[in-house]
PDB file of N, CA and C in Angstrom:
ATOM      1  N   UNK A   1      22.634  73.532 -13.798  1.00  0.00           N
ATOM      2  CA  UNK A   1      22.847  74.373 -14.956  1.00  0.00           C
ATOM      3  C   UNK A   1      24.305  74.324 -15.371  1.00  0.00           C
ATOM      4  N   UNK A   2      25.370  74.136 -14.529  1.00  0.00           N
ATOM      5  CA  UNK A   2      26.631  74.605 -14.765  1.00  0.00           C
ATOM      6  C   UNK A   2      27.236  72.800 -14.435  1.00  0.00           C
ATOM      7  N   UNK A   3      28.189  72.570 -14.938  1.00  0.00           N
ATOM      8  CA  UNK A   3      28.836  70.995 -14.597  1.00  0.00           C
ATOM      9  C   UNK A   3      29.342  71.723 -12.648  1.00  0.00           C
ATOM     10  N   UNK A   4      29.350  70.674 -12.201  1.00  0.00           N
ATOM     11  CA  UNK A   4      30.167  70.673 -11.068  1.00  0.00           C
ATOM     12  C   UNK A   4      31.155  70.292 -10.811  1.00  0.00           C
ATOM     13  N   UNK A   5      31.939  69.320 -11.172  1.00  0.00           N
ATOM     14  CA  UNK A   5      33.289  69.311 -11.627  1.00  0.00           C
ATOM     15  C   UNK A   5      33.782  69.535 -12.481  1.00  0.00           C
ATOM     16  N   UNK A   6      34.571  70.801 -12.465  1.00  0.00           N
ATOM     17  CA  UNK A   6      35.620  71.635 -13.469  1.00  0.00           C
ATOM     18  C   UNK A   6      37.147  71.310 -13.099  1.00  0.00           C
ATOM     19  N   UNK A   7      37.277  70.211 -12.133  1.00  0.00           N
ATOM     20  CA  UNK A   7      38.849  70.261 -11.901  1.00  0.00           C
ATOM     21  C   UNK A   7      39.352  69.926 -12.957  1.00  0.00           C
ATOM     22  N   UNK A   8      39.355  69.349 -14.277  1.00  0.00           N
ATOM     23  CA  UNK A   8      40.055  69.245 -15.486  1.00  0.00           C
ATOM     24  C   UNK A   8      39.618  70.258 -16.630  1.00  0.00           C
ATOM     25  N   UNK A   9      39.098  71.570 -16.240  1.00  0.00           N
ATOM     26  CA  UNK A   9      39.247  72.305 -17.268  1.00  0.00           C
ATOM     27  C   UNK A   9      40.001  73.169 -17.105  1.00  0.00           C
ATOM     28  N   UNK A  10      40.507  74.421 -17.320  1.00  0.00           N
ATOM     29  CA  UNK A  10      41.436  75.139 -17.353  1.00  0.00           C
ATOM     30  C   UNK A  10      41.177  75.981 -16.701  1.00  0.00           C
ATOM     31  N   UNK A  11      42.260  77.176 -15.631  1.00  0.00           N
ATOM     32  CA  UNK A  11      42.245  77.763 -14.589  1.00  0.00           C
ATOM     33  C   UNK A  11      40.712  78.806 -14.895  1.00  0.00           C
ATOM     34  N   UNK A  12      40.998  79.333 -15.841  1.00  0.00           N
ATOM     35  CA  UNK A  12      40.533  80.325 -16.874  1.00  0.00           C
ATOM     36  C   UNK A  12      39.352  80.452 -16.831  1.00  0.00           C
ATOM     37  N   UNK A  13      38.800  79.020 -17.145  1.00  0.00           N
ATOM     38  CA  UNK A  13      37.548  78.523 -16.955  1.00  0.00           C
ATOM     39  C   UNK A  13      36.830  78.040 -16.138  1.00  0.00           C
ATOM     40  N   UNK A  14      37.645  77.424 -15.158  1.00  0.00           N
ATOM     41  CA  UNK A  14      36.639  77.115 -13.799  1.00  0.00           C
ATOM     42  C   UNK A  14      36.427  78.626 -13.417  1.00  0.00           C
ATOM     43  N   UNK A  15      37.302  79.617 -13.492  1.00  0.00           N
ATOM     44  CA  UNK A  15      36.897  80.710 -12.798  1.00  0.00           C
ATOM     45  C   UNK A  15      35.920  81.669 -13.339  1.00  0.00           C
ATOM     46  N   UNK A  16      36.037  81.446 -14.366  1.00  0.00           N
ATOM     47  CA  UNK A  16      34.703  82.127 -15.370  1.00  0.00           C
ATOM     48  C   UNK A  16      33.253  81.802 -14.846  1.00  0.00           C
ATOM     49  N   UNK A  17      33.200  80.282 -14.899  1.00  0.00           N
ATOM     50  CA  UNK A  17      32.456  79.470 -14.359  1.00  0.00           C
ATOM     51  C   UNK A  17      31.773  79.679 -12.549  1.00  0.00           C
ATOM     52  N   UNK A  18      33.225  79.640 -11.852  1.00  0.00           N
ATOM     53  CA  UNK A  18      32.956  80.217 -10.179  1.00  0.00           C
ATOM     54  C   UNK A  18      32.102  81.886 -10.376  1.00  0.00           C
ATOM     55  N   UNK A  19      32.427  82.740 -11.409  1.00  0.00           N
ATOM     56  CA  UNK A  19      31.938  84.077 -11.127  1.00  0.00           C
ATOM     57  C   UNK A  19      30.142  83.720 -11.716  1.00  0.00           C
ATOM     58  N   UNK A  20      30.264  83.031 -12.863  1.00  0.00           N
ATOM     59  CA  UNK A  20      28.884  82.766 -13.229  1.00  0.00           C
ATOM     60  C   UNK A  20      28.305  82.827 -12.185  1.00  0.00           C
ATOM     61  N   UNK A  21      28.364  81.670 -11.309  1.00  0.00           N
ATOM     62  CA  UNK A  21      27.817  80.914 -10.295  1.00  0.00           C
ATOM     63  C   UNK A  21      26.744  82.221  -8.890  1.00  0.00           C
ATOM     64  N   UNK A  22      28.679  82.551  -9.102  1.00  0.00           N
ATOM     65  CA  UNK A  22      28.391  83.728  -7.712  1.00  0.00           C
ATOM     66  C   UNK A  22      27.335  85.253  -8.338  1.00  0.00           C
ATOM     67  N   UNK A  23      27.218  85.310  -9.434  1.00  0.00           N
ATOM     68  CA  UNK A  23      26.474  86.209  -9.991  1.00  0.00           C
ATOM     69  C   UNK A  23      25.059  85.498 -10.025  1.00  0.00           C
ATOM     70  N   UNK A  24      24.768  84.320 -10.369  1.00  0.00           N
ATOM     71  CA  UNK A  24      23.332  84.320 -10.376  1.00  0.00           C
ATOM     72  C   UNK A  24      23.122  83.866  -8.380  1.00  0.00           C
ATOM     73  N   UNK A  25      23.967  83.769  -7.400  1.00  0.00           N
ATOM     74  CA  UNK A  25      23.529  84.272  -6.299  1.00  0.00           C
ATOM     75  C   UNK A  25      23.125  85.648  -5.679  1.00  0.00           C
ATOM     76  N   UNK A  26      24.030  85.906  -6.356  1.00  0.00           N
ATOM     77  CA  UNK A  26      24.023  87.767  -5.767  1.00  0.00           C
ATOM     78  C   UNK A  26      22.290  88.270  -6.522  1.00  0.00           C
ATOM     79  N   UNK A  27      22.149  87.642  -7.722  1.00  0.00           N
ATOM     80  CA  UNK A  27      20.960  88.201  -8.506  1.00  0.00           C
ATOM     81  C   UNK A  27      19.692  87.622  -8.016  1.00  0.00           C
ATOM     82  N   UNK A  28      19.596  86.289  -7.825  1.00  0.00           N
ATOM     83  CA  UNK A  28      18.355  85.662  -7.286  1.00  0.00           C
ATOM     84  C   UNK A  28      19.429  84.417  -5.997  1.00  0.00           C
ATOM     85  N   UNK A  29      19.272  84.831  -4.859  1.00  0.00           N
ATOM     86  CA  UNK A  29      19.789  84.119  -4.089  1.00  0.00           C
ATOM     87  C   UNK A  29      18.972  82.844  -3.538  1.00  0.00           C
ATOM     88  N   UNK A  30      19.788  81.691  -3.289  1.00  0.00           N
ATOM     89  CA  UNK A  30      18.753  80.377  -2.926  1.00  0.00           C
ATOM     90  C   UNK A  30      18.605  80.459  -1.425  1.00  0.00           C
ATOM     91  N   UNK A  31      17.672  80.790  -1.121  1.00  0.00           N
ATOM     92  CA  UNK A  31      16.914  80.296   0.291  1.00  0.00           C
ATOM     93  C   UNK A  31      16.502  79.389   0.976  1.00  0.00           C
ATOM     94  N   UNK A  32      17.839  78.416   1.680  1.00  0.00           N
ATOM     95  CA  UNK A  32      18.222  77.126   2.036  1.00  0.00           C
ATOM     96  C   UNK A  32      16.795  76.859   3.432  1.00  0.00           C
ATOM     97  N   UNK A  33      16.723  78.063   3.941  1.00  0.00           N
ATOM     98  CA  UNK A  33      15.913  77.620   5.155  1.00  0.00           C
ATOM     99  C   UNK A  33      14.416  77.959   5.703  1.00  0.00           C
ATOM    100  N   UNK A  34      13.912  78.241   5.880  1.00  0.00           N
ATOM    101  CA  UNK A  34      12.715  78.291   6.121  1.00  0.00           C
ATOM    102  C   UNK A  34      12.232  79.603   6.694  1.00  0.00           C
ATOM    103  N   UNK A  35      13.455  80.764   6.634  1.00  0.00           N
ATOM    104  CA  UNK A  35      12.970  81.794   7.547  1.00  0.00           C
ATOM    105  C   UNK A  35      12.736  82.928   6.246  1.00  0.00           C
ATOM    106  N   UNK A  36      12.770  84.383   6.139  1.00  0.00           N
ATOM    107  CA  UNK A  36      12.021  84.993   5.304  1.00  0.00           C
ATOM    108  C   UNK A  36      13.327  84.922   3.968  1.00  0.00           C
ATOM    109  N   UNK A  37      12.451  84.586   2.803  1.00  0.00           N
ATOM    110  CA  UNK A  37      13.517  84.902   1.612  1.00  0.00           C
ATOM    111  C   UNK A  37      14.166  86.340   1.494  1.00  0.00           C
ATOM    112  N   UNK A  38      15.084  85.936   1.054  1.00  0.00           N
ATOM    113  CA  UNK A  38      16.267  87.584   0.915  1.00  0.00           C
ATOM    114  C   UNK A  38      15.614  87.224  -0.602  1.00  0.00           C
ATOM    115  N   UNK A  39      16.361  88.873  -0.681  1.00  0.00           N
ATOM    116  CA  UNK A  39      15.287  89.438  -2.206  1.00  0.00           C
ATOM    117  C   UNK A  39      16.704  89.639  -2.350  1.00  0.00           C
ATOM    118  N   UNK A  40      17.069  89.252  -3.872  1.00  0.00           N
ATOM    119  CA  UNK A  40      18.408  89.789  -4.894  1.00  0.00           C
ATOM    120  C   UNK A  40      18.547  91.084  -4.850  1.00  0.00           C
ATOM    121  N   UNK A  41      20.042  91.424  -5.832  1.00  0.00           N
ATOM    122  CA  UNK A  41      20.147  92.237  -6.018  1.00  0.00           C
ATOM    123  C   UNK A  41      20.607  92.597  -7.703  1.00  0.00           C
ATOM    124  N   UNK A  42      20.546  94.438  -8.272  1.00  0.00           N
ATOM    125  CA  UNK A  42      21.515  94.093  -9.631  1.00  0.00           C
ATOM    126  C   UNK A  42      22.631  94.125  -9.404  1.00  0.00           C
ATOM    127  N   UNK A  43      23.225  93.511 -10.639  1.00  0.00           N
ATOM    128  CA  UNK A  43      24.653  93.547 -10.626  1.00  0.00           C
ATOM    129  C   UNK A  43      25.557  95.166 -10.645  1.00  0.00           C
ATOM    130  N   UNK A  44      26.328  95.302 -10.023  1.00  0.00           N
ATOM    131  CA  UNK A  44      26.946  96.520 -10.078  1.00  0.00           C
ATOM    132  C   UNK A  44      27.476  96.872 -11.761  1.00  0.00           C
ATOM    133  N   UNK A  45      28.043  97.645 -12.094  1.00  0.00           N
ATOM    134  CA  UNK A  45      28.293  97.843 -13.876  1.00  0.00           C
ATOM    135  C   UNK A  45      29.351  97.264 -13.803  1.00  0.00           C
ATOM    136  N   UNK A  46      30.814  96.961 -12.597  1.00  0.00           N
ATOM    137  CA  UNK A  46      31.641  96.233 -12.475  1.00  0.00           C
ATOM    138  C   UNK A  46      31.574  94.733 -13.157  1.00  0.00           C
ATOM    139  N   UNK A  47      30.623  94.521 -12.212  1.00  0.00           N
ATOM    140  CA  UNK A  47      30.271  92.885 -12.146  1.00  0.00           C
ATOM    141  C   UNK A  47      29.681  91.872 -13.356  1.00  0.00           C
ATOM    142  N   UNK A  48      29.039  93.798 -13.938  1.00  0.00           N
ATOM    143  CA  UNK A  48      28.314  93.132 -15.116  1.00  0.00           C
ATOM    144  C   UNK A  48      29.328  93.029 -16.441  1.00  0.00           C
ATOM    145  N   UNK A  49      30.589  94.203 -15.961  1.00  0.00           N
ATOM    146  CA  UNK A  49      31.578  93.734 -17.104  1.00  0.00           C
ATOM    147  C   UNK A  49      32.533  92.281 -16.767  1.00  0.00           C
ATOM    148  N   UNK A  50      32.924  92.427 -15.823  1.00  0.00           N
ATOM    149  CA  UNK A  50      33.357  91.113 -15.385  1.00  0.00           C
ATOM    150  C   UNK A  50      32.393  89.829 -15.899  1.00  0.00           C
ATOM    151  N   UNK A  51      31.134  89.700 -15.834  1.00  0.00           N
ATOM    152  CA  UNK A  51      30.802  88.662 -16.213  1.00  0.00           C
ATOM    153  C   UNK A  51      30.583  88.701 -18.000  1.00  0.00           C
ATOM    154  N   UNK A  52      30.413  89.552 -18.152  1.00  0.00           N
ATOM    155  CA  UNK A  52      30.424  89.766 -20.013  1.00  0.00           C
ATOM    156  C   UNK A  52      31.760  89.542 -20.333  1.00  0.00           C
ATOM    157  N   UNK A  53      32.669  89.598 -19.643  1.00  0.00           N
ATOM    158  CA  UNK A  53      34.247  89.019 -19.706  1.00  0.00           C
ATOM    159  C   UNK A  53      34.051  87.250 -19.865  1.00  0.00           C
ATOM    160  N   UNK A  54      33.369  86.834 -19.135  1.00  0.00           N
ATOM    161  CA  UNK A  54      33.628  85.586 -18.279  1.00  0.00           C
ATOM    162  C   UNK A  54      32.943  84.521 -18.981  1.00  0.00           C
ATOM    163  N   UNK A  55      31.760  85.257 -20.009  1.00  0.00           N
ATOM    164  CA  UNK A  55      30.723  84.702 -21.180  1.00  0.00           C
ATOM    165  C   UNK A  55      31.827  84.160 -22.344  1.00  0.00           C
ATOM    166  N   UNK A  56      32.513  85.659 -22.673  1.00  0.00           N
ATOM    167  CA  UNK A  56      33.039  85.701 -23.773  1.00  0.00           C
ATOM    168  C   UNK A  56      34.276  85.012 -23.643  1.00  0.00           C
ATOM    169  N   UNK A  57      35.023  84.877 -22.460  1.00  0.00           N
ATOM    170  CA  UNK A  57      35.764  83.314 -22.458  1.00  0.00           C
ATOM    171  C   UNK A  57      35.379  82.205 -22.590  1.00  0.00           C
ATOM    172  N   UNK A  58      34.341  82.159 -22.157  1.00  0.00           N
ATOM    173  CA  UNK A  58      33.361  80.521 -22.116  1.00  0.00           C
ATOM    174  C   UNK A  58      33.428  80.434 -23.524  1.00  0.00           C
ATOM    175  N   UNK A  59      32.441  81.438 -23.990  1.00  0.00           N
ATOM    176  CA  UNK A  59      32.217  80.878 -25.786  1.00  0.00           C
ATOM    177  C   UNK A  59      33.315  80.984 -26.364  1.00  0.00           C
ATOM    178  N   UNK A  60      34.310  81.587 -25.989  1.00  0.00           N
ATOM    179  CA  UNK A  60      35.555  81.288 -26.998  1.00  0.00           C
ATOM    180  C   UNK A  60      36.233  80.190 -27.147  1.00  0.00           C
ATOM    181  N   UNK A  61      36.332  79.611 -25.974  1.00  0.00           N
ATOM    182  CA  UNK A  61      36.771  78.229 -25.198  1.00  0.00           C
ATOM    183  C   UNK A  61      36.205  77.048 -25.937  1.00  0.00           C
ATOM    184  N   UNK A  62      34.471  77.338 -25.698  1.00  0.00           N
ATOM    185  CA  UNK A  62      33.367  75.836 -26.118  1.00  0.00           C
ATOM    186  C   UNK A  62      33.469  76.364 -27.434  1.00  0.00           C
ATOM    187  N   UNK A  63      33.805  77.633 -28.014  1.00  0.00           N
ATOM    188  CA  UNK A  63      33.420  77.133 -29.611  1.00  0.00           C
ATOM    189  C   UNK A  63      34.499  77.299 -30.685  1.00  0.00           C
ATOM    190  N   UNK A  64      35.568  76.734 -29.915  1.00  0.00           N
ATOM    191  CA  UNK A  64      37.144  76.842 -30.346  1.00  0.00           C
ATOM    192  C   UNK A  64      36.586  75.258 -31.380  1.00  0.00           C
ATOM    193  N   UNK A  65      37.243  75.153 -32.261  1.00  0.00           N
ATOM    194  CA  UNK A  65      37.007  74.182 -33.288  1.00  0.00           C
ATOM    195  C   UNK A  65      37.802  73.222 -33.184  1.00  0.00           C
ATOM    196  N   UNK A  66      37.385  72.101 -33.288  1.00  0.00           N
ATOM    197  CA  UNK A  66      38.454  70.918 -33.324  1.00  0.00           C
ATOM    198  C   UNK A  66      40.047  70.674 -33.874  1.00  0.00           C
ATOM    199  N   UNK A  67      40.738  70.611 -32.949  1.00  0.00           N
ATOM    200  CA  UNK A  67      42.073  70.431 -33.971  1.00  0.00           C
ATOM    201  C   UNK A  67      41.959  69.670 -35.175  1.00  0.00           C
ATOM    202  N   UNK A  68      42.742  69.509 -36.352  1.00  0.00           N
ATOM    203  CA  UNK A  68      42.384  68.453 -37.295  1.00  0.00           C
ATOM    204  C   UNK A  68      43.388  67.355 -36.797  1.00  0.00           C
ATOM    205  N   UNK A  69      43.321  66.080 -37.462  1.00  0.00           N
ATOM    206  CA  UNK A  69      44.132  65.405 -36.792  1.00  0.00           C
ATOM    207  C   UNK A  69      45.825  65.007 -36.949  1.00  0.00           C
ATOM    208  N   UNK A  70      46.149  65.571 -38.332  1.00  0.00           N
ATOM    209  CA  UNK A  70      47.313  66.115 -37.879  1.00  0.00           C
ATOM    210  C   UNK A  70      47.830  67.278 -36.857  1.00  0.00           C
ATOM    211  N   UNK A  71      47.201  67.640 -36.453  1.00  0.00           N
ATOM    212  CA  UNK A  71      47.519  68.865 -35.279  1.00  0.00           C
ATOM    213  C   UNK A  71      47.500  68.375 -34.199  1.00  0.00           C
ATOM    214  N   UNK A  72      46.767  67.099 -33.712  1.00  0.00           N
ATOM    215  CA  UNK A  72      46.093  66.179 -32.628  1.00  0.00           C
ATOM    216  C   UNK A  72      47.632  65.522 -32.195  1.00  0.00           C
ATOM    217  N   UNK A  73      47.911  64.967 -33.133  1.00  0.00           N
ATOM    218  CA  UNK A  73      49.501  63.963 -33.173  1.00  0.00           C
ATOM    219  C   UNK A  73      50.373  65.348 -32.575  1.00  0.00           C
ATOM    220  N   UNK A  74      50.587  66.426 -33.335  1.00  0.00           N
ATOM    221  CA  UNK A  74      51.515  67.045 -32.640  1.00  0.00           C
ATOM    222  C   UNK A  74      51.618  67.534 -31.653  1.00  0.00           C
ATOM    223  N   UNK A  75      50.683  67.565 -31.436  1.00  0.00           N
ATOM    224  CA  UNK A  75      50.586  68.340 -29.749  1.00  0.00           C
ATOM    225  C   UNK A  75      50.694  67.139 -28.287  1.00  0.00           C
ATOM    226  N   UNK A  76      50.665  66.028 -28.586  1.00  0.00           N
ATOM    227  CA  UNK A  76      50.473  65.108 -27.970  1.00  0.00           C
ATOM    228  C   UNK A  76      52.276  64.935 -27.713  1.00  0.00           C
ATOM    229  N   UNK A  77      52.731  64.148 -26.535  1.00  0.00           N
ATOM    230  CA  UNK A  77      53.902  63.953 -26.410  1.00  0.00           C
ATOM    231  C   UNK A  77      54.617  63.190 -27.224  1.00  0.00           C
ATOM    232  N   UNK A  78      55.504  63.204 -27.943  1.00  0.00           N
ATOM    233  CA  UNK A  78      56.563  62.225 -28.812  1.00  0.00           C
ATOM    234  C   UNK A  78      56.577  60.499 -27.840  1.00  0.00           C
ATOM    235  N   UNK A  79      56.542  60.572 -26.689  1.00  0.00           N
ATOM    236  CA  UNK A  79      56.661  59.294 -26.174  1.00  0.00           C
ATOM    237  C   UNK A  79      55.643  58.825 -26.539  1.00  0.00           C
ATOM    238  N   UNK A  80      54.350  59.682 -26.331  1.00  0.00           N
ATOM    239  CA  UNK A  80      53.193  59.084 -26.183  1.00  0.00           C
ATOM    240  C   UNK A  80      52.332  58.214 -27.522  1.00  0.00           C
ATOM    241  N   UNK A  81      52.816  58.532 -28.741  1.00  0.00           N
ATOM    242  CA  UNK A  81      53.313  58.206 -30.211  1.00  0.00           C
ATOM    243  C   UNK A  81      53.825  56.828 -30.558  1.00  0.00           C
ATOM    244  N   UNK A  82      53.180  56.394 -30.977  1.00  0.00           N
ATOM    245  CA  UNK A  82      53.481  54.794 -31.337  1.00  0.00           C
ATOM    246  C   UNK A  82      52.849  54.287 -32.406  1.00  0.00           C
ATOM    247  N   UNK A  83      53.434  53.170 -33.050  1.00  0.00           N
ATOM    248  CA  UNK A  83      53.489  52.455 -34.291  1.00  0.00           C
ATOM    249  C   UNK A  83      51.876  51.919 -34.234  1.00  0.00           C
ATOM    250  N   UNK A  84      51.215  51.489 -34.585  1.00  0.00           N
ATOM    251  CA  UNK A  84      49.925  50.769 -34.603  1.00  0.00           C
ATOM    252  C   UNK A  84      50.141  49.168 -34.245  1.00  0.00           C
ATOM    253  N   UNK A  85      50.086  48.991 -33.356  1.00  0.00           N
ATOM    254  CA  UNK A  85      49.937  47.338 -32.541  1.00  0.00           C
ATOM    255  C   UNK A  85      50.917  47.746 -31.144  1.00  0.00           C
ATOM    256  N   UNK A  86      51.882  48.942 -31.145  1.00  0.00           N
ATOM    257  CA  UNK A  86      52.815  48.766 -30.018  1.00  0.00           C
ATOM    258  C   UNK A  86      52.199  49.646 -29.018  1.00  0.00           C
ATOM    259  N   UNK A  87      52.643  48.887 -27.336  1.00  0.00           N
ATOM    260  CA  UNK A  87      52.261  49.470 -26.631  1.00  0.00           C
ATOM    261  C   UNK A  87      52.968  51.065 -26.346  1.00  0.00           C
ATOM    262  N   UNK A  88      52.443  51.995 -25.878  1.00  0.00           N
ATOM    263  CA  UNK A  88      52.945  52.846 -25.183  1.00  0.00           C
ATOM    264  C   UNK A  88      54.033  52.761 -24.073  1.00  0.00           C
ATOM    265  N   UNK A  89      55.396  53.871 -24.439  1.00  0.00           N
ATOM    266  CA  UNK A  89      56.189  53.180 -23.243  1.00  0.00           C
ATOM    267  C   UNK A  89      56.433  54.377 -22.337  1.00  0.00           C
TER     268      UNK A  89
END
């Protein structure tokens, strides 16, 4: 459901992401072994604001709009900026 590697997204967001995670354990937990299933639990009103926190970073994040592409050039490093045929130095 969730990507598993987040090491290139932002602190912000892997951790949004880590609480997701740990909330749908706490709610329906996976039962790795063969002995009696543990039954979930609800979320405390804490947990449930914390994760309504953790939504509303996500969607702010995924539905942040594309830079245009003059904005693209500026944000990018001045070295990294080059003529059309030259390499990067």
């Amino acid at each position: 459901m969730f990507p598993t590697e987040v090491s290139n997204l932002p602190g912000q967001i892997e951790a949004a992401l880590q609480f997701l995670r740990f909330t749908e354990e706490i709610v329906a937990p996976k039962n790795y072994g063969g002995g009696t299933p543990e039954a979930g639990r609800d979320l405390s009103r804490t947990e449930l604001e914390v994760k309504d926190s953790a939504l509303t970073v996500l969607l702010e994040y995924f539905n942040h709009p594309v830079p245009a592409p003059e904005q693209r050039q500026s944000l990018q490093p001045s070295a990294a900026i080059s003529k059309p045929g030259e390499l990067p130095t």
